[in-house]
N, C-alpha and C. Protein backbone atom coordinates (compact mmCIF):
# COMPACT_ATOMS: atom_id res chain seq x y z
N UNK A 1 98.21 91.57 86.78
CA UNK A 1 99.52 91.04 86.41
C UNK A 1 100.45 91.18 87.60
N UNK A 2 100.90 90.24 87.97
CA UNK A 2 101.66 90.09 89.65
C UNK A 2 103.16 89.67 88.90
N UNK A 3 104.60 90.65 89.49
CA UNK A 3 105.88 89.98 89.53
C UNK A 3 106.33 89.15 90.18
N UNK A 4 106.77 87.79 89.47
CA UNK A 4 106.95 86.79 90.13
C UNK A 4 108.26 86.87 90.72
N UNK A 5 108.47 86.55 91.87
CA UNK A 5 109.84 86.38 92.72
C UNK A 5 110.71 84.97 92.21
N UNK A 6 112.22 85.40 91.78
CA UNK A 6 112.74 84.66 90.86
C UNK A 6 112.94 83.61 91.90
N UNK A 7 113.18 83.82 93.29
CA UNK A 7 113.77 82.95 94.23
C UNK A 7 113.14 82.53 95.09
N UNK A 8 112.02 82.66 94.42
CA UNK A 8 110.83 81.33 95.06
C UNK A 8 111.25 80.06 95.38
N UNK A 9 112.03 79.64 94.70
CA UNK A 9 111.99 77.87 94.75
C UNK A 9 113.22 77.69 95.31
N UNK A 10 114.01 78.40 95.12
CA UNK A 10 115.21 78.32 96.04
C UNK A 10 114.82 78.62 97.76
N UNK A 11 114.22 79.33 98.05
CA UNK A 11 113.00 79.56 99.26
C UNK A 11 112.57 78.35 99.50
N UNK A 12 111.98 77.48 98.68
CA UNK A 12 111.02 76.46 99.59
C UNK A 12 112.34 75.03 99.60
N UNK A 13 113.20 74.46 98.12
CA UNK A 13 114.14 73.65 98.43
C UNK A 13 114.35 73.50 99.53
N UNK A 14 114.83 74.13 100.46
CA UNK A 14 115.20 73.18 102.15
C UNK A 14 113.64 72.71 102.59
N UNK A 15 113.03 73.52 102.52
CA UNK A 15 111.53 72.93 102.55
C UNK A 15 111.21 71.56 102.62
N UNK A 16 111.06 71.46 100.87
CA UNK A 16 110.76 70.02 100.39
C UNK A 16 111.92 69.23 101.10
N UNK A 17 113.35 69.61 100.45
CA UNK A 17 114.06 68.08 100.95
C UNK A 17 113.98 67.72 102.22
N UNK A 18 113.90 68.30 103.23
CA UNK A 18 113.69 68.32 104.75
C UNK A 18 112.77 67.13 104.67
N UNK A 19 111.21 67.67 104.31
CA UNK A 19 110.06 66.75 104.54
C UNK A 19 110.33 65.56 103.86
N UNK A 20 111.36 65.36 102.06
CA UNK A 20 111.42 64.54 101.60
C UNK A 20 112.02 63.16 102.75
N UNK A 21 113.27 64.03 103.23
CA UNK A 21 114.25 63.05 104.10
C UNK A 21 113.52 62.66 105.21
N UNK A 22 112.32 63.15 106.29
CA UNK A 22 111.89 62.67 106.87
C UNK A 22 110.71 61.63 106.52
N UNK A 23 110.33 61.75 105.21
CA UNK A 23 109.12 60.71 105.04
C UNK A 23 109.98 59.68 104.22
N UNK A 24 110.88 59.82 103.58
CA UNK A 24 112.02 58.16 103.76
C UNK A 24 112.38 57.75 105.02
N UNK A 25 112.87 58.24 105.65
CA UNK A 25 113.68 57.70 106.92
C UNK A 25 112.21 56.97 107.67
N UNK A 26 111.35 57.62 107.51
CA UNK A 26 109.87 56.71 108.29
C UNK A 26 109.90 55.48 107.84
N UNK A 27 109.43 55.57 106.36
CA UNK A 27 109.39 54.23 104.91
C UNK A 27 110.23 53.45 105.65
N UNK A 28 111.71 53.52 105.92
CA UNK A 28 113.20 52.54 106.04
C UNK A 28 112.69 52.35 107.49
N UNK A 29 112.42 52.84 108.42
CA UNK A 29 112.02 52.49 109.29
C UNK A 29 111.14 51.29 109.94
N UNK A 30 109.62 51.88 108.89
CA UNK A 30 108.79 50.80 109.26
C UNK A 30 108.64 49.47 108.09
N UNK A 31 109.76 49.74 107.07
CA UNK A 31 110.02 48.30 106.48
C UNK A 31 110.65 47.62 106.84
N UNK A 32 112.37 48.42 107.81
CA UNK A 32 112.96 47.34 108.20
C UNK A 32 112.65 46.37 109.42
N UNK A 33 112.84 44.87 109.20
CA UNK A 33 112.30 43.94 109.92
C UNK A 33 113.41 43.90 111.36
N UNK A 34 114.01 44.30 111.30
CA UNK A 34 115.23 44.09 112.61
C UNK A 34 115.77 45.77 112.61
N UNK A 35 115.88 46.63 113.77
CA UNK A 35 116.36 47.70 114.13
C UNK A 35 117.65 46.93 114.43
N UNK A 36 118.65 48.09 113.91
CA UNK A 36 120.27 47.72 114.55
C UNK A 36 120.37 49.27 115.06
N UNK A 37 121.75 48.74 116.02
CA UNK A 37 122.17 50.50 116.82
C UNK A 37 122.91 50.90 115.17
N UNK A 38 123.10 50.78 114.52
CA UNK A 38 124.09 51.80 113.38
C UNK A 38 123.04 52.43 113.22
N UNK A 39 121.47 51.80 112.92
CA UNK A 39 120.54 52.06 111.97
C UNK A 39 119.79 52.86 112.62
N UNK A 40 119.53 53.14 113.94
CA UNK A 40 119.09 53.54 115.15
C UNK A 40 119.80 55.17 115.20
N UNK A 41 121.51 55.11 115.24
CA UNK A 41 122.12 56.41 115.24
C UNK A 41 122.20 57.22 113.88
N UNK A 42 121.88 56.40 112.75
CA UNK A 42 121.79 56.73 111.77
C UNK A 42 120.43 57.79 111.46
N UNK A 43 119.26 57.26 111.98
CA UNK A 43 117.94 57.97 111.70
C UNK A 43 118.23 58.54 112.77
N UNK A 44 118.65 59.05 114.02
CA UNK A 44 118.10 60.15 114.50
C UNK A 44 118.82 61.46 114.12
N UNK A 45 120.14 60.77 113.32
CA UNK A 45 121.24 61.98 112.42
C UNK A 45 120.11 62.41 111.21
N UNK A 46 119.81 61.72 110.60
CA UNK A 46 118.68 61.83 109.71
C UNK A 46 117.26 62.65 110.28
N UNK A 47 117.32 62.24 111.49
CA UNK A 47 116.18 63.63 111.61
C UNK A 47 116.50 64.65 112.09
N UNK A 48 117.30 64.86 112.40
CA UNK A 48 117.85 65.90 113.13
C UNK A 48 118.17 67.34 111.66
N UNK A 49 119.08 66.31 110.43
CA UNK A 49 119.05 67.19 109.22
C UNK A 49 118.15 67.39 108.74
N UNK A 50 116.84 66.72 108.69
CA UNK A 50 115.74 67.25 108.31
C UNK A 50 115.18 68.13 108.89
N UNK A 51 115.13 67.69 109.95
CA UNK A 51 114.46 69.24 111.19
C UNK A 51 115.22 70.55 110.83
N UNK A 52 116.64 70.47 110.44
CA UNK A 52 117.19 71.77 110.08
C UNK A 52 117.37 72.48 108.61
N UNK A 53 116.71 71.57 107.96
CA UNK A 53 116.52 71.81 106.67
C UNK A 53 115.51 72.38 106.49
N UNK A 54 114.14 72.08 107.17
CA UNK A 54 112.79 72.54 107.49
C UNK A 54 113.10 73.92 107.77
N UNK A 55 113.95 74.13 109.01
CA UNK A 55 113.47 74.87 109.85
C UNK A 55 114.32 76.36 108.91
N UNK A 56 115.56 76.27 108.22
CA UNK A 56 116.11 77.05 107.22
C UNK A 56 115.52 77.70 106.52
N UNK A 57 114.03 75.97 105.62
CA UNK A 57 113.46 76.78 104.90
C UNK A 57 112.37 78.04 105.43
N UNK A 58 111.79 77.77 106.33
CA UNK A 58 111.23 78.89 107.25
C UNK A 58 111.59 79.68 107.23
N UNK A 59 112.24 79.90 108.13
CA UNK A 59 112.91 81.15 108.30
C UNK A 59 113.80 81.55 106.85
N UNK A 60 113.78 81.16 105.98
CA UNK A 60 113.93 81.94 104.38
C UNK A 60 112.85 82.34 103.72
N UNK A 61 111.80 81.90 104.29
CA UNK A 61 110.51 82.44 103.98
C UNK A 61 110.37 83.57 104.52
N UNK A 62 110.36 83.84 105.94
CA UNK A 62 110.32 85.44 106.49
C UNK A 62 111.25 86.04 106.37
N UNK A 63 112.69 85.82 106.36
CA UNK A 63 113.77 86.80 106.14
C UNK A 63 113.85 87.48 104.92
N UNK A 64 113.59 86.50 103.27
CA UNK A 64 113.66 86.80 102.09
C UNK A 64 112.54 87.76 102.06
N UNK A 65 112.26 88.99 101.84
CA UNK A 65 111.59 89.93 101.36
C UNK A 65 110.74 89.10 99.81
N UNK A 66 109.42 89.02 99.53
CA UNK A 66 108.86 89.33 98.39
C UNK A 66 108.94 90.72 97.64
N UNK A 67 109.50 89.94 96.43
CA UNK A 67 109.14 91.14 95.52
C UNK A 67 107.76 92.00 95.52
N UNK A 68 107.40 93.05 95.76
CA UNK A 68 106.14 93.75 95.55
C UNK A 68 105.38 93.39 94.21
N UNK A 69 104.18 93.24 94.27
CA UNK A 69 103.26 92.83 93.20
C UNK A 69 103.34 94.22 92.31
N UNK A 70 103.15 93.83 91.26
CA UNK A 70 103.03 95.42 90.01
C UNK A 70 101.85 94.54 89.16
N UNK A 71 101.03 95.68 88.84
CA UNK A 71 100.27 95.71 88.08
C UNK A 71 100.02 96.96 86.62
N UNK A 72 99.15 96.25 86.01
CA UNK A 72 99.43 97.16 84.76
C UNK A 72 98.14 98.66 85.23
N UNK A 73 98.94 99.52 85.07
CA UNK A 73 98.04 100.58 85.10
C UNK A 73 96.95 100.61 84.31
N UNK A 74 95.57 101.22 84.65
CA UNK A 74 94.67 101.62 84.05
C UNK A 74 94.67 103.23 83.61
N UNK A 75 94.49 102.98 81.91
CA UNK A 75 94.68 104.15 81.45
C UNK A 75 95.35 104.05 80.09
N UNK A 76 95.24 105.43 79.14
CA UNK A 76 95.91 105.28 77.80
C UNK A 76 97.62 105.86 77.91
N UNK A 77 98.37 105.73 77.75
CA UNK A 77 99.76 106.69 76.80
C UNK A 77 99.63 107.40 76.50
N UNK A 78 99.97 108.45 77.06
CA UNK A 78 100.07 109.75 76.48
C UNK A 78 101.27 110.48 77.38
N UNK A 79 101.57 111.99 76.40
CA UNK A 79 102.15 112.92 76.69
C UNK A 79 101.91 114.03 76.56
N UNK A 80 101.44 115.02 77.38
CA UNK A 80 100.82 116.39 77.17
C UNK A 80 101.84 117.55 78.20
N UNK A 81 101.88 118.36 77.01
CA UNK A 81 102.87 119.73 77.99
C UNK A 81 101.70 120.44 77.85
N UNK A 82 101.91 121.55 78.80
CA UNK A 82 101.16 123.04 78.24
C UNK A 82 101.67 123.58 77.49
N UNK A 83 100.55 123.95 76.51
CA UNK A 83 101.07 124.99 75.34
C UNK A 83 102.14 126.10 75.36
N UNK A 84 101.76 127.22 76.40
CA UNK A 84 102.33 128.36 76.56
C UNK A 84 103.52 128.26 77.05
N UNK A 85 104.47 127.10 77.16
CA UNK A 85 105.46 126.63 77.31
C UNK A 85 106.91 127.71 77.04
N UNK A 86 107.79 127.83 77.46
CA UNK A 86 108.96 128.58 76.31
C UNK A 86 109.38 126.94 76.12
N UNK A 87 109.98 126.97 74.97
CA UNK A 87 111.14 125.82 73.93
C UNK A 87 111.87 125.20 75.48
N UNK A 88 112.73 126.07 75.66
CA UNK A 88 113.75 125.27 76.66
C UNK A 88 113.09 124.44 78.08
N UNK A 89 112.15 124.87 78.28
CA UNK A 89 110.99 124.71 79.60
C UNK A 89 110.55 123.19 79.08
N UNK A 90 109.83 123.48 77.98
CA UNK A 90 109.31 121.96 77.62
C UNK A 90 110.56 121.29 76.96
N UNK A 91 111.87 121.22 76.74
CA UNK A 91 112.67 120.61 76.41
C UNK A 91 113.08 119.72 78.40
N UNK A 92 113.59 120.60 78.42
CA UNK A 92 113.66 120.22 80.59
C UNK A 92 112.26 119.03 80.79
N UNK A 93 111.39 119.93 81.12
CA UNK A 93 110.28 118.88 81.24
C UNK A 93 110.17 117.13 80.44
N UNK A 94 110.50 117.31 79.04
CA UNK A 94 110.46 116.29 78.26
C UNK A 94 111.68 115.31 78.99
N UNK A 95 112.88 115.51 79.16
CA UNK A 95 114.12 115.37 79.41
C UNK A 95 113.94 114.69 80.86
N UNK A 96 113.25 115.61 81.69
CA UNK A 96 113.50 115.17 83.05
C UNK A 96 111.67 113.64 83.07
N UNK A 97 111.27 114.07 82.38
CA UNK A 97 110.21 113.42 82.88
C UNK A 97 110.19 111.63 81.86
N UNK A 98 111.30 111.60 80.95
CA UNK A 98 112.08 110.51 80.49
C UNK A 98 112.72 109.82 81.15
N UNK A 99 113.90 110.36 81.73
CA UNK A 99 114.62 109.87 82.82
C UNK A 99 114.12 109.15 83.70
N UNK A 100 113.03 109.41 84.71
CA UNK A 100 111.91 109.23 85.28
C UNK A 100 111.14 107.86 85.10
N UNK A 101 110.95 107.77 83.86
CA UNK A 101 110.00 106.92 83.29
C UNK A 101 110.83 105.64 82.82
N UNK A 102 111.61 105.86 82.67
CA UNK A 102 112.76 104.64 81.57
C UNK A 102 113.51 103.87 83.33
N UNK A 103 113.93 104.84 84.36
CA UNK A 103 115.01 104.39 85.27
C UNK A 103 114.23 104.41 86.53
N UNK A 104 113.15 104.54 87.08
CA UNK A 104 112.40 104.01 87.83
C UNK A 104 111.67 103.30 87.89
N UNK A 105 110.49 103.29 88.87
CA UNK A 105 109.58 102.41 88.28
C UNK A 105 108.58 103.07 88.49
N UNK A 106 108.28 104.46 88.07
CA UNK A 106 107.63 105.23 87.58
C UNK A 106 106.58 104.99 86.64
N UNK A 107 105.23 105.30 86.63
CA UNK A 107 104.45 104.85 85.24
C UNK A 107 103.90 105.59 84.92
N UNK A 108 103.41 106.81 85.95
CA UNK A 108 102.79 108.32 85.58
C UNK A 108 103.65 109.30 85.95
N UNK A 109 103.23 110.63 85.32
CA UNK A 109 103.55 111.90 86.52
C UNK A 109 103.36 112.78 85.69
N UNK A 110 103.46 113.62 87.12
CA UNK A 110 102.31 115.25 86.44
C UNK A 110 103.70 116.34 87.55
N UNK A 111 103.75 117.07 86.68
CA UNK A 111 104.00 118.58 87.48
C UNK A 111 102.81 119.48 87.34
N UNK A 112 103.16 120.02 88.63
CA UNK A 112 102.48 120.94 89.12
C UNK A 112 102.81 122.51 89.63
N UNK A 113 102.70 123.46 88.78
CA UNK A 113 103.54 124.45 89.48
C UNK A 113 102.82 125.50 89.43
N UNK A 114 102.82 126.25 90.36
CA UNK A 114 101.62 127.76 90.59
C UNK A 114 100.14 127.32 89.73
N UNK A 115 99.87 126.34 90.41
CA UNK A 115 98.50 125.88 90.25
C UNK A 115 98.55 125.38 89.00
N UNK A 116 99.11 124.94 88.52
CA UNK A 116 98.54 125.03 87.20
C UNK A 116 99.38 123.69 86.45
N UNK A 117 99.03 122.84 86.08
CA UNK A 117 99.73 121.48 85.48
C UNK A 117 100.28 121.75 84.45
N UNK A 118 101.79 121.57 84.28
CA UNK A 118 102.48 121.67 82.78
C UNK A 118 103.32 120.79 82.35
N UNK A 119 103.03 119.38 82.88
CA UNK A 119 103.40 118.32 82.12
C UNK A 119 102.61 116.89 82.94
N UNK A 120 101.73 116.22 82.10
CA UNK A 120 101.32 114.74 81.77
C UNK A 120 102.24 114.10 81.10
N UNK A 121 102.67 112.84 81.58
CA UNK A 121 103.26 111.41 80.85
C UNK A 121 103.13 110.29 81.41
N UNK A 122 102.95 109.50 80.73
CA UNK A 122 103.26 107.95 81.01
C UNK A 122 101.50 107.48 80.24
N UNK A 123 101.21 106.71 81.68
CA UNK A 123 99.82 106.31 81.96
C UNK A 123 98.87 106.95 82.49
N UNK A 124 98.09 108.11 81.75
CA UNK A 124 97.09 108.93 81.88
C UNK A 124 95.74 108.26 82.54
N UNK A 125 95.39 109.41 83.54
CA UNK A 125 94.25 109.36 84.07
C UNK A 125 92.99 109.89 82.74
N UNK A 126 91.58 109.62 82.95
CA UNK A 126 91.11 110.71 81.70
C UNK A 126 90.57 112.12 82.62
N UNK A 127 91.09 112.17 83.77
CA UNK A 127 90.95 113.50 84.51
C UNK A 127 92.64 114.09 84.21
N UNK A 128 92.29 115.06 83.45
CA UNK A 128 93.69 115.82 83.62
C UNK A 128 93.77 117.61 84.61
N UNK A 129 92.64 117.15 85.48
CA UNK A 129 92.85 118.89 86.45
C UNK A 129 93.43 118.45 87.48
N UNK A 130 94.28 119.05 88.18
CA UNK A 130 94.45 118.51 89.72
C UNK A 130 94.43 119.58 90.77
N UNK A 131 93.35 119.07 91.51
CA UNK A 131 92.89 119.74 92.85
C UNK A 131 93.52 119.19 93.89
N UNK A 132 94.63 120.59 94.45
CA UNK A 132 95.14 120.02 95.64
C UNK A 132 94.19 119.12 96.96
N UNK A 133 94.88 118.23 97.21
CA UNK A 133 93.59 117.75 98.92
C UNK A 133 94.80 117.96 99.34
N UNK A 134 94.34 117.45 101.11
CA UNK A 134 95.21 117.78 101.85
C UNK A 134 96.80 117.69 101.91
N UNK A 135 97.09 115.94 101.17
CA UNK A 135 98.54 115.77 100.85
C UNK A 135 99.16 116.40 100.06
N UNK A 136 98.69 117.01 98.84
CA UNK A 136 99.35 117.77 98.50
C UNK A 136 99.86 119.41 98.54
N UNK A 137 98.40 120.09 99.44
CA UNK A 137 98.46 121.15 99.98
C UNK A 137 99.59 121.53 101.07
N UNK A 138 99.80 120.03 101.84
CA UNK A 138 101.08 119.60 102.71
C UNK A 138 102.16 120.22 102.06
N UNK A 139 102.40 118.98 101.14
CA UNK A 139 103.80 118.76 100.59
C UNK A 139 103.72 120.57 99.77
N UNK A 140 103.20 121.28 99.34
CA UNK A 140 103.09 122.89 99.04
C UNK A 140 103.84 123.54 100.03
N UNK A 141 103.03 123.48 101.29
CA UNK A 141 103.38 124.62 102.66
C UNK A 141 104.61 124.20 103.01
N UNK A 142 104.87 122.90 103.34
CA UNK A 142 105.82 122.00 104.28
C UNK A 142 107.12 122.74 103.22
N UNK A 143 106.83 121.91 102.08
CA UNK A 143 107.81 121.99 100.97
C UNK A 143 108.67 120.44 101.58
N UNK A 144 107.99 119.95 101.61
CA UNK A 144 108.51 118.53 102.30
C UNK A 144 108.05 117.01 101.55
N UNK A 145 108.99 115.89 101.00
CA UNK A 145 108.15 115.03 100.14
C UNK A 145 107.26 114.01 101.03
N UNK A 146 106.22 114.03 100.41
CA UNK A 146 105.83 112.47 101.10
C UNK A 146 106.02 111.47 100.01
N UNK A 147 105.91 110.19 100.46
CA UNK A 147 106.13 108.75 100.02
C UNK A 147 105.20 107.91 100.17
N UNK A 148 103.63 108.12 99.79
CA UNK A 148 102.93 107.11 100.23
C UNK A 148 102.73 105.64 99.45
N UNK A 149 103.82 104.89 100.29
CA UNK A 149 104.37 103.80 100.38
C UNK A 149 102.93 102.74 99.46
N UNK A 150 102.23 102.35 99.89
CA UNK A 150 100.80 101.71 99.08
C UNK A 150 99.61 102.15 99.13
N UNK A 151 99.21 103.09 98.43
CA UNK A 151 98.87 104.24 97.85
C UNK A 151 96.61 103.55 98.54
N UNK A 152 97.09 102.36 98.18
CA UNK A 152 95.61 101.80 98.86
C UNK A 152 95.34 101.54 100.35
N UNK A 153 95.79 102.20 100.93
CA UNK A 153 95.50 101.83 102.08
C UNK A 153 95.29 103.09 102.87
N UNK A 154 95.46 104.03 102.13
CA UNK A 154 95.72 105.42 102.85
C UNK A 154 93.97 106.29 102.29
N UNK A 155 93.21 106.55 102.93
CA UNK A 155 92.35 106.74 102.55
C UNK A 155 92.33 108.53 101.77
N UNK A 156 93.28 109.02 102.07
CA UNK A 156 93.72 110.35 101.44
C UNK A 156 93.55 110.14 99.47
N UNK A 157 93.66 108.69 99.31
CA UNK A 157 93.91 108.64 97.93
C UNK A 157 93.04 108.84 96.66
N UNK A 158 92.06 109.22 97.74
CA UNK A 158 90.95 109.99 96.70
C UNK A 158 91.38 111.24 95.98
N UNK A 159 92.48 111.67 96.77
CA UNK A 159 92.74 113.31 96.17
C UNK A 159 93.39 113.55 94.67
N UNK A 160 94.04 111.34 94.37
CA UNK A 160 94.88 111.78 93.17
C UNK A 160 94.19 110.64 92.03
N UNK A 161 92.97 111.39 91.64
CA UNK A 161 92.29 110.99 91.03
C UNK A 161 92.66 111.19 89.47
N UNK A 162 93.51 112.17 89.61
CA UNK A 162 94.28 112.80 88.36
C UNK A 162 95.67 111.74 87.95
N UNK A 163 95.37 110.61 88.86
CA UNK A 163 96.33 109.52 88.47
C UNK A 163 95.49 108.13 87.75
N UNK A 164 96.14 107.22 87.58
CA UNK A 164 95.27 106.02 87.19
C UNK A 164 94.88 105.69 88.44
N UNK A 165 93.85 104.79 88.30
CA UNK A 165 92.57 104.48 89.30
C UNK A 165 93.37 103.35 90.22
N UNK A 166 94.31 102.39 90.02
CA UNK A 166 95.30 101.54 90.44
C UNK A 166 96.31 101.72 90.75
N UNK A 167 96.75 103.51 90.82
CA UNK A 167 98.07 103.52 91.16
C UNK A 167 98.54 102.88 92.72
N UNK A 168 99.50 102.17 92.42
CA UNK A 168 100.04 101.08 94.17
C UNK A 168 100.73 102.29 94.58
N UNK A 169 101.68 103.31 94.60
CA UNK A 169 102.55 104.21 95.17
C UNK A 169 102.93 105.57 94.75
N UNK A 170 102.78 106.53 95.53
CA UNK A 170 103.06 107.73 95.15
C UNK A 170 103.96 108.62 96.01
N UNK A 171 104.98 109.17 95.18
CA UNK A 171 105.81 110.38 95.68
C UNK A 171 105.06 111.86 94.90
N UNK A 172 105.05 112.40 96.23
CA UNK A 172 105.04 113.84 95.67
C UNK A 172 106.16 115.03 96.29
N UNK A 173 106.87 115.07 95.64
CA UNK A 173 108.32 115.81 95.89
C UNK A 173 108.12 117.35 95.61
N UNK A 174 108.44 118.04 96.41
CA UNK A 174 108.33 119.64 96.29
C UNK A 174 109.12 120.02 94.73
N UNK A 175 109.00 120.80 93.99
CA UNK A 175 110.00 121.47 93.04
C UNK A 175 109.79 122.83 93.63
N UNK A 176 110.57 123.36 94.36
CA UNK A 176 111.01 124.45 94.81
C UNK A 176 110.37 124.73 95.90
N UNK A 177 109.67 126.05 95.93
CA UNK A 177 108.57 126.85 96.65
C UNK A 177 107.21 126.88 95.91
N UNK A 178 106.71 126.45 94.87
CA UNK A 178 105.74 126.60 94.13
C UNK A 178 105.44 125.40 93.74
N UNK A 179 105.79 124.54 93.57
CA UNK A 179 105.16 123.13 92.65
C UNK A 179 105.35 121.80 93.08
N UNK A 180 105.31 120.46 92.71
CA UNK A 180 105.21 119.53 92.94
C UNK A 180 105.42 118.21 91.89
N UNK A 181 106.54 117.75 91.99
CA UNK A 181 106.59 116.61 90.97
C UNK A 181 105.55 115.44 91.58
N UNK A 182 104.75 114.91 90.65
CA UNK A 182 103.94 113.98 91.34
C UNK A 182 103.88 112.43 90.49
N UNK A 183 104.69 111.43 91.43
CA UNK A 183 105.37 110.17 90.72
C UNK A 183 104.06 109.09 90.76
N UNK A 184 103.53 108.25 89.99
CA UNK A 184 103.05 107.30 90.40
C UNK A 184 103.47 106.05 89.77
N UNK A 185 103.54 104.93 90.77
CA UNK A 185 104.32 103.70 90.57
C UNK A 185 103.37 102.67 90.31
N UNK A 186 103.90 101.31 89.66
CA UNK A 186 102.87 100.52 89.36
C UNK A 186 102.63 99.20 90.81
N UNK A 187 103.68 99.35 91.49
CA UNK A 187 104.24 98.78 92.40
C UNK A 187 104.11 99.06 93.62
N UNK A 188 103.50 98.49 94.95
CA UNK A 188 103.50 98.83 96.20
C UNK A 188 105.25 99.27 96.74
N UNK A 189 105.86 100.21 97.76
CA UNK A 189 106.75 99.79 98.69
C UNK A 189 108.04 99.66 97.13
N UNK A 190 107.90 100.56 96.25
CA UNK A 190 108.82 99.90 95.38
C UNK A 190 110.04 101.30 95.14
N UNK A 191 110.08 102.01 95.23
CA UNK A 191 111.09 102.96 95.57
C UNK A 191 111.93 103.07 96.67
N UNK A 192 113.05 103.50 95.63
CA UNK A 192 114.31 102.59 96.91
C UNK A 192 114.73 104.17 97.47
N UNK A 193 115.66 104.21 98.57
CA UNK A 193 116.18 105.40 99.09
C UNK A 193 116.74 106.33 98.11
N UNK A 194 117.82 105.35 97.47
CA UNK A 194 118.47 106.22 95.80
C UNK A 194 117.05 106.73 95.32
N UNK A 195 116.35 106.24 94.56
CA UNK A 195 115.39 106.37 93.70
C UNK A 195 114.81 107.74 94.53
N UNK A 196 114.67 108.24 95.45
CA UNK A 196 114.54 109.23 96.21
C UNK A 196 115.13 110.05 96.23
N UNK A 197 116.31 109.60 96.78
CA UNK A 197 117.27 111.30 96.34
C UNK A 197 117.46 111.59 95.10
N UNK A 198 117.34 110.95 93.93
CA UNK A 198 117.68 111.17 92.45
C UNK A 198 116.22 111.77 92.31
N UNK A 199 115.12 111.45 92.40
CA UNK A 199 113.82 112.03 92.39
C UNK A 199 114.35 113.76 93.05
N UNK A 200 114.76 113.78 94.14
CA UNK A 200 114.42 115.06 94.69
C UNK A 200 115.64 116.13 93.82
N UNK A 201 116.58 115.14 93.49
CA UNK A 201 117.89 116.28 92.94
C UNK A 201 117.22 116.63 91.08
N UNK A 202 116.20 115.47 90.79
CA UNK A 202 115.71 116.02 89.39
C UNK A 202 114.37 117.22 89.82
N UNK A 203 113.82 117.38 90.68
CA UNK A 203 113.09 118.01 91.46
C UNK A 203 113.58 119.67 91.62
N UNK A 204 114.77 119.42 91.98
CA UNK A 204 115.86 120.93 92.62
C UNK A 204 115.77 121.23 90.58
N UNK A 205 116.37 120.16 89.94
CA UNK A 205 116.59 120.97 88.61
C UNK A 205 115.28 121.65 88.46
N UNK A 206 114.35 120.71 87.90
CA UNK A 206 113.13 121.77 87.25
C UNK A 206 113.03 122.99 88.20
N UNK A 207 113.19 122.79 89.32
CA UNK A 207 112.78 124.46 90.21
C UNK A 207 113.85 125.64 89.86
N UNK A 208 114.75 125.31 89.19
CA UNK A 208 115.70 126.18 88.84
C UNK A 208 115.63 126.34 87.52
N UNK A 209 115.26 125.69 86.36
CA UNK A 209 114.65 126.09 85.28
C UNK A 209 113.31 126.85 84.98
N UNK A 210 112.21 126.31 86.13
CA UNK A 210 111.02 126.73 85.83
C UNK A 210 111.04 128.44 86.97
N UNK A 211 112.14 128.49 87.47
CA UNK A 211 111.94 129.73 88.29
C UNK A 211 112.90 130.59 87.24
N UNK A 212 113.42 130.41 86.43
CA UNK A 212 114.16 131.16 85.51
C UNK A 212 112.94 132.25 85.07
């Protein structure tokens, strides 16, 4: 399932009419039986707007950004806390990992804190253990987020197998000194700078609840 870019066709319009106006002005050309100078200064005004109508639409083709393709995750719905939870812990968790899900474009995520996973939501993997690999052992020591921007191309992405098998993008944001919020998107390149700092300031909360 691919998002279609609303401003596709507004993109190609200078396009078409460009080519439209130059393959009339040919037609009037090689029907009319007598060239006059009006008709003469007339078509080369006429190609000249076509050439720049063309050339608009082009270059609106590379300047306009495509929307990133999204696809539907593989995987069931679900929501799983850990049991041994206190009340207010899994209230936070529930709370923050909503927010998340409704105002990004978020489709999974897992925390991770002193080894040990205490919250699944969204679009479940059917692996629910997660073994640090190297990126996330990183983002542990560093205490630093990464952003891997399209999640397929990075051959590290074997490590988050504990995600759906299609995830396009992943943040994994420190929560404190101990843990790791771990985002996955349905979308290549689709988290914006905001969407980042609001990720890392819901990040600072849980580390101050879960270090309580």
């Amino acid at each position: 399932m691919t998002k279609s870019d609303p401003n596709r066709v507004l993109r190609r319009l200078p396009i078409v009419v460009g080519g439209l106006g130059a393959v009339l002005l040919l037609m009037n050309r090689l029907l009319s039986s007598e060239l006059t100078n009006s008709q003469a200064r007339a078509d080369v005004l006429g190609v000249i707007l076509s050439a720049v109508l063309i050339l608009v639409g082009l270059i609106w083709q590379q300047v306009q950004p495509r929307l990133p393709e999204a696809v539907q995750l593989i995987g069931e719905e679900g929501f799983v806390l850990a049991p041994d939870l206190p009340p207010s812990v899994k209230t936070e968790l529930a709370w923050a990992s909503h927010l998340l899900l409704t105002n990004t474009v978020t489709r999974s995520l897992v925390v991770f804190y002193k080894n040990k996973v205490l919250l699944r939501r969204g679009i479940l993997s059917p692996k629910s253990e997660v073994v640090p690999g190297p990126i996330l052992k990183r983002v542990l020591e560093k205490h630093k987020p990464v952003y891997l921007v399209d999640l397929k191309v990075y051959p590290g992405r074997v490590e988050f197998d504990y995600l759906p098998e299609n995830t396009q993008g992943v943040i994994c944001q420190p929560i404190g000194e101990d843990g790791v919020l771990i985002l996955a998107a349905n979308a290549p390149r689709s988290y914006t700078k905001q969407d980042e700092k609001w990720i890392a300031g819901i990040a600072d909360k849980l580390a101050v609840t879960l270090n309580q």
